[in-house]
C-alpha atoms as a PDB file:
ATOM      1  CA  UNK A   1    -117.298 145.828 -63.979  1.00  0.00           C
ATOM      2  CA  UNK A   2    -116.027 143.580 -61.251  1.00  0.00           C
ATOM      3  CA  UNK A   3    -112.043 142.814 -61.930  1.00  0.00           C
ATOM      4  CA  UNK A   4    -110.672 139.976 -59.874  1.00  0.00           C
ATOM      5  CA  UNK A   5    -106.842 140.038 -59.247  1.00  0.00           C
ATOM      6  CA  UNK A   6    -105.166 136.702 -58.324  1.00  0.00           C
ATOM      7  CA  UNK A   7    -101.606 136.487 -57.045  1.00  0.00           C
ATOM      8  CA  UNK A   8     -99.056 133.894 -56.836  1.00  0.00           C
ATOM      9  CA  UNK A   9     -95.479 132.396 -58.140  1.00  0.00           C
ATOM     10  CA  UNK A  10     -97.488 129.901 -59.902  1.00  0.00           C
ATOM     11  CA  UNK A  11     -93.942 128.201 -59.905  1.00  0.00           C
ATOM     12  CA  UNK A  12     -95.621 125.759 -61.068  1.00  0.00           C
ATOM     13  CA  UNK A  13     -98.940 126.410 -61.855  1.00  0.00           C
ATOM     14  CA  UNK A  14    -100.928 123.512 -60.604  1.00  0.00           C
ATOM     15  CA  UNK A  15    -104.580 122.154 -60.689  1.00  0.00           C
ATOM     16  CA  UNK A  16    -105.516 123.847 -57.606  1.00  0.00           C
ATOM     17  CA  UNK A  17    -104.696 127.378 -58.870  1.00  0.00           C
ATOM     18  CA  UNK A  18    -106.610 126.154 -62.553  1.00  0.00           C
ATOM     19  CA  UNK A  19    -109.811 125.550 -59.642  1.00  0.00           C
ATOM     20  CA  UNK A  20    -109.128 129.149 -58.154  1.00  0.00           C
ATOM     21  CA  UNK A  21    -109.249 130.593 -61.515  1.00  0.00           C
ATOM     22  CA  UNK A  22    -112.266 128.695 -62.541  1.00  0.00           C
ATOM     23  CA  UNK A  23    -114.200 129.448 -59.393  1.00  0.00           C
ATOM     24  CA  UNK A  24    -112.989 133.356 -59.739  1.00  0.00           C
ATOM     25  CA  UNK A  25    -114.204 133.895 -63.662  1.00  0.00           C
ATOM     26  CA  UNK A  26    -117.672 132.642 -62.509  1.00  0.00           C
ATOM     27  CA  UNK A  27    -118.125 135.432 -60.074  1.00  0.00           C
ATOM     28  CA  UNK A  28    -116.126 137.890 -61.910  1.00  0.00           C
ATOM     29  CA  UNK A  29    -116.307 140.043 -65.001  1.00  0.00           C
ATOM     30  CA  UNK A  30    -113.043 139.912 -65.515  1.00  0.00           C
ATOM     31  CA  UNK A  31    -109.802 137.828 -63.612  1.00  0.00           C
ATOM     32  CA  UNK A  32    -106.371 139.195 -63.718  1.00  0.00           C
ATOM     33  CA  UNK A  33    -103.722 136.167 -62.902  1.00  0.00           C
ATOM     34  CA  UNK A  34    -100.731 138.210 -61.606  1.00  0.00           C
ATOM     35  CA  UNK A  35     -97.563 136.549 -61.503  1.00  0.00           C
ATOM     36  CA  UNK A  36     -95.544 137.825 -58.339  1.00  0.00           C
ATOM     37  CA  UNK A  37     -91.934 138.561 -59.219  1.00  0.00           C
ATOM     38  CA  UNK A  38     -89.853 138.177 -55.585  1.00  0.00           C
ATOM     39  CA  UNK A  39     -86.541 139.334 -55.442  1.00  0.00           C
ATOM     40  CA  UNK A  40     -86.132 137.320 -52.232  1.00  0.00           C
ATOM     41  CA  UNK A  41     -86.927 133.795 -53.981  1.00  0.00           C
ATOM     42  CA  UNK A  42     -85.265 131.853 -56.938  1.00  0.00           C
ATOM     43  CA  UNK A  43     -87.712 130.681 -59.619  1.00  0.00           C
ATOM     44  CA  UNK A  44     -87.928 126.560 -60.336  1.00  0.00           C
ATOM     45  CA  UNK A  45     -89.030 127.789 -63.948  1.00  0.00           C
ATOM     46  CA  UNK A  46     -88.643 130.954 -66.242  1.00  0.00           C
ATOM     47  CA  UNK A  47     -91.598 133.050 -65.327  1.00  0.00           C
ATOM     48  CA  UNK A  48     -92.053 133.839 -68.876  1.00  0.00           C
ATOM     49  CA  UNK A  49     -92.366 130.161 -69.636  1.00  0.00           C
ATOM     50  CA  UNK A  50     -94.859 130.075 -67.016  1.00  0.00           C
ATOM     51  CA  UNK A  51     -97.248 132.583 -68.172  1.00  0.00           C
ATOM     52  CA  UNK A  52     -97.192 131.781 -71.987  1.00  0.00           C
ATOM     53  CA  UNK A  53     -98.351 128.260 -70.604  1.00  0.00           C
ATOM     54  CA  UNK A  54    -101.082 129.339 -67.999  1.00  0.00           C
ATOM     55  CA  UNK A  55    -102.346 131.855 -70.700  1.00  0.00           C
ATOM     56  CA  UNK A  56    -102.328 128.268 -73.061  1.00  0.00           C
ATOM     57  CA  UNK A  57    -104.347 126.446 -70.099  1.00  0.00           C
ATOM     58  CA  UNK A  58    -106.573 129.147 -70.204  1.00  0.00           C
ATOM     59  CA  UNK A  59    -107.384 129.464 -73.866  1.00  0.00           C
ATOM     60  CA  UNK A  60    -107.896 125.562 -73.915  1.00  0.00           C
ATOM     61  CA  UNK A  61    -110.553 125.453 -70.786  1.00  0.00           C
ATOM     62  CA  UNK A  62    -112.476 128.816 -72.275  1.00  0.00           C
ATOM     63  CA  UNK A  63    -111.666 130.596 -69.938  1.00  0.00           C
ATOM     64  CA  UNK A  64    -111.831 133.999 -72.173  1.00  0.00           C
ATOM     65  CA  UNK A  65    -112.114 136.607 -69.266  1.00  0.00           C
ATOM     66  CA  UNK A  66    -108.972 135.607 -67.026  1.00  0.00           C
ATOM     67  CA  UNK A  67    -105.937 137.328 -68.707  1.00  0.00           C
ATOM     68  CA  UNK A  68    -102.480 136.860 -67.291  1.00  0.00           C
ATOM     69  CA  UNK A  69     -99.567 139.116 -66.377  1.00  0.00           C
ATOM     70  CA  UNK A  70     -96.211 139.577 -64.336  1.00  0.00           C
ATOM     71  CA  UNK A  71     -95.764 142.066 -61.958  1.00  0.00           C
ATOM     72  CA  UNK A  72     -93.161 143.021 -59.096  1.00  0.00           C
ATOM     73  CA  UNK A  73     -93.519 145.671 -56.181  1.00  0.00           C
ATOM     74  CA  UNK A  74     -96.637 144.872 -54.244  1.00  0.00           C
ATOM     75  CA  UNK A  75     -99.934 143.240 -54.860  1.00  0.00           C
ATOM     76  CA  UNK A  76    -102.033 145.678 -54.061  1.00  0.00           C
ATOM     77  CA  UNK A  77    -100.418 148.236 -56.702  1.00  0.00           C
ATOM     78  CA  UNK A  78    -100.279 145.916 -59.073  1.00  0.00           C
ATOM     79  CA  UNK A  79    -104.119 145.399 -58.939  1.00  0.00           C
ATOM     80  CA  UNK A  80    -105.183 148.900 -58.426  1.00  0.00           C
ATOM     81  CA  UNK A  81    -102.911 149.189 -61.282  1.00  0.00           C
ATOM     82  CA  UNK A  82    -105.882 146.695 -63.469  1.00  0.00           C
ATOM     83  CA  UNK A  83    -108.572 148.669 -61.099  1.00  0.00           C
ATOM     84  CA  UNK A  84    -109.577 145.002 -59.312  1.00  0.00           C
ATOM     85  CA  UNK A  85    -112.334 145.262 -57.333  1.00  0.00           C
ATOM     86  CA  UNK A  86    -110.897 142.583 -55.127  1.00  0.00           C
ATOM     87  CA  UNK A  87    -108.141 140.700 -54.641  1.00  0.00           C
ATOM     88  CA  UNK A  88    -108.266 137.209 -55.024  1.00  0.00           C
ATOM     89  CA  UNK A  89    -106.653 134.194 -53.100  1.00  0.00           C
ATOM     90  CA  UNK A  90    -106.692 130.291 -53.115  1.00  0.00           C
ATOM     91  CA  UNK A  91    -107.558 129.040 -49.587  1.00  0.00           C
ATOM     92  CA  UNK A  92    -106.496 125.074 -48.790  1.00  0.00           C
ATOM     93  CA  UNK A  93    -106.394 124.901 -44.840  1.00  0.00           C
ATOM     94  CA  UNK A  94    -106.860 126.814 -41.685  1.00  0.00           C
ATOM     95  CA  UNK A  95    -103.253 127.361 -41.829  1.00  0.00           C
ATOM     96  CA  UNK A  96    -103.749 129.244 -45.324  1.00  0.00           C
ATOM     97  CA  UNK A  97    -106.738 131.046 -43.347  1.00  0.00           C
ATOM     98  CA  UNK A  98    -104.707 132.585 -41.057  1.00  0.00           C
ATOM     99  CA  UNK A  99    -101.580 133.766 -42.981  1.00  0.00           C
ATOM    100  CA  UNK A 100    -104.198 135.082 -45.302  1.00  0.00           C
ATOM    101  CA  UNK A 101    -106.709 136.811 -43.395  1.00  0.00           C
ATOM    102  CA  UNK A 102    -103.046 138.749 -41.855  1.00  0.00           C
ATOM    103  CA  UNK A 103    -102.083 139.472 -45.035  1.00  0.00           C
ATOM    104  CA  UNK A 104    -105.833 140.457 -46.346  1.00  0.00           C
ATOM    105  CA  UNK A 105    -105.852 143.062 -43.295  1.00  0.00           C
ATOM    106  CA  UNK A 106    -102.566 144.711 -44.591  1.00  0.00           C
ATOM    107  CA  UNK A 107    -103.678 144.660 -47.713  1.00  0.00           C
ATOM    108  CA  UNK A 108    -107.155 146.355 -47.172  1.00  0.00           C
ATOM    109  CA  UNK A 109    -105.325 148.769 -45.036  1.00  0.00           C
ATOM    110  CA  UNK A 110    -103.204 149.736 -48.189  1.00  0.00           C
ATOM    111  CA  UNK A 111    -105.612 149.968 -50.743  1.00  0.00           C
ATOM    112  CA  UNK A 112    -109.199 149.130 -49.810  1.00  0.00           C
ATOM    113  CA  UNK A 113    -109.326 146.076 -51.620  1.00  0.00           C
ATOM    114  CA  UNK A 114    -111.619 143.386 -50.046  1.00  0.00           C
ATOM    115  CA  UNK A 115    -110.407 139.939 -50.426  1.00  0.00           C
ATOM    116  CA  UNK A 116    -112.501 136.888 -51.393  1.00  0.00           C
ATOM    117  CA  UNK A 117    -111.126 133.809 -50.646  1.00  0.00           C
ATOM    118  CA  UNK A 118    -111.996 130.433 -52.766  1.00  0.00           C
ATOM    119  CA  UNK A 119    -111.983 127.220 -51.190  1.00  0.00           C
ATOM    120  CA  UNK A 120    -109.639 124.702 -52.654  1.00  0.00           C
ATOM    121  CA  UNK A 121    -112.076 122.142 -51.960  1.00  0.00           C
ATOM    122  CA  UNK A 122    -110.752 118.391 -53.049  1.00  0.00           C
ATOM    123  CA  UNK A 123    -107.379 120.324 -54.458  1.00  0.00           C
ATOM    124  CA  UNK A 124    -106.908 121.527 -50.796  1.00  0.00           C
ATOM    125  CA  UNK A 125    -103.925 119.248 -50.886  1.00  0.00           C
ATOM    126  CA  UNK A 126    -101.835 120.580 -53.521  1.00  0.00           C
ATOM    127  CA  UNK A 127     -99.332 122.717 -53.414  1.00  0.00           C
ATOM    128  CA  UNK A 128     -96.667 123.698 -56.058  1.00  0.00           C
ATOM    129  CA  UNK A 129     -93.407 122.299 -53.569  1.00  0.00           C
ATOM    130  CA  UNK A 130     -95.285 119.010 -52.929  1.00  0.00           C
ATOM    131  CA  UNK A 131     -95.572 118.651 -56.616  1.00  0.00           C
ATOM    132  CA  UNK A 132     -91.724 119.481 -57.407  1.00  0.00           C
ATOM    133  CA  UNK A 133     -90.990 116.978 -54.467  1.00  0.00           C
ATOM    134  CA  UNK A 134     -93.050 114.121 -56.246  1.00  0.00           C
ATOM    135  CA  UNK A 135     -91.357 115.173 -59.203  1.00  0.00           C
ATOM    136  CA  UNK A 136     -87.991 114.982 -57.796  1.00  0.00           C
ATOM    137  CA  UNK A 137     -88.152 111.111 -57.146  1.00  0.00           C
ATOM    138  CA  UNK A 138     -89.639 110.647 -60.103  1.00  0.00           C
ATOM    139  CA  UNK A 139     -93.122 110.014 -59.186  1.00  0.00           C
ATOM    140  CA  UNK A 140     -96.345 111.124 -61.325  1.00  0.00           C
ATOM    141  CA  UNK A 141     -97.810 114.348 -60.356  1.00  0.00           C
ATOM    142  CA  UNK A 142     -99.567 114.309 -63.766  1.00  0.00           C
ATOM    143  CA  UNK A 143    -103.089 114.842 -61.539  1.00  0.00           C
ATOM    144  CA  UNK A 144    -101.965 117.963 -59.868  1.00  0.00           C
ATOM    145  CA  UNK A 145    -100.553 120.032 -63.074  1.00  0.00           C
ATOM    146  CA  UNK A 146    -102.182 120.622 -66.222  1.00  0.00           C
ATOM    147  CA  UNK A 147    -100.964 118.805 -68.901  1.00  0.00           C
ATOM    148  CA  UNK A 148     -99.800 122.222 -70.684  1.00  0.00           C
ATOM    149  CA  UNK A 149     -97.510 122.805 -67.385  1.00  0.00           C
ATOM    150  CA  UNK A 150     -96.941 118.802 -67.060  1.00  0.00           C
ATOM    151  CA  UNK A 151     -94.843 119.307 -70.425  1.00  0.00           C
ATOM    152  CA  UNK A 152     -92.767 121.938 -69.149  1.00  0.00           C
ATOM    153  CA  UNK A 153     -91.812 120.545 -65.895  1.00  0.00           C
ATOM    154  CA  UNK A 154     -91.199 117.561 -67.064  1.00  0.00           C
ATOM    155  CA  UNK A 155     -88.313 118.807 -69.224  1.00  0.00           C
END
């Protein structure tokens, strides 16, 4: 069985992540979302919240092999931990290449995990801080979230 973990705050959870995940459960038997807990960062939104929502997103798209968890510590453990056969990670720019492909080496080092990177494609431009910006001044972001996250940042 080929297990997929896929990492992130998901604070918020936007379209482009839903594209990552869709793109990931087509290639995989099975696609762990892993919710990184950082003690260096302050979460925008309760990470509980979060996942009962992305797991709602889910359910609602059919997307019956992509479960979602929490974890804090490392990646890596935390997918050996599901015994992923890869890890998984959202790629938007050359920029995104490079931080990832540094982190990818580390992370192969550690735990032999190969990493397969998905193209954002036409969602290369969204990221979860340009959404809370739009959001901020008030502006619609309702095209970059799903409507089940929409609800909760909205509040």
């Amino acid at each position: 069985m080929k297990i997929g973990f896929y990492a992130g705050s998901f604070d918020p959870f936007t379209n482009g992540h839903l594209h990552v995940i869709t793109k990931s459960a087509a290639l995989f038997d099975k696609v762990i979302v892993g919710i990184g807990v950082n003690s260096e960062k302050t979460r925008r939104f309760d990470k509980d919240l979060m996942q009962k929502a992305i797991e709602q997103v889910l359910v609602n798209r059919n997307l019956n092999n992509v479960i979602v968890t929490s974890y804090d510590g490392l990646l890596v453990d935390a997918a050996m931990s599901y015994n992923a056969s890869f890890l998984i990670r959202g790629i938007r720019n050359g920029m995104d290449y490079e931080y990832e492909e540094n982190m990818a080496s580390i992370n192969e080092e550690l735990s032999n995990l190969d990493t397969v990177y998905i193209r954002a494609g036409r969602l290369g431009n969204i990221s979860s801080s340009m959404v809370m910006e739009l959001l901020k001044y008030n502006k619609d972001a309702s095209k970059y979230l799903p409507k089940e996250i929409l609800e909760i940042v909205k509040k």
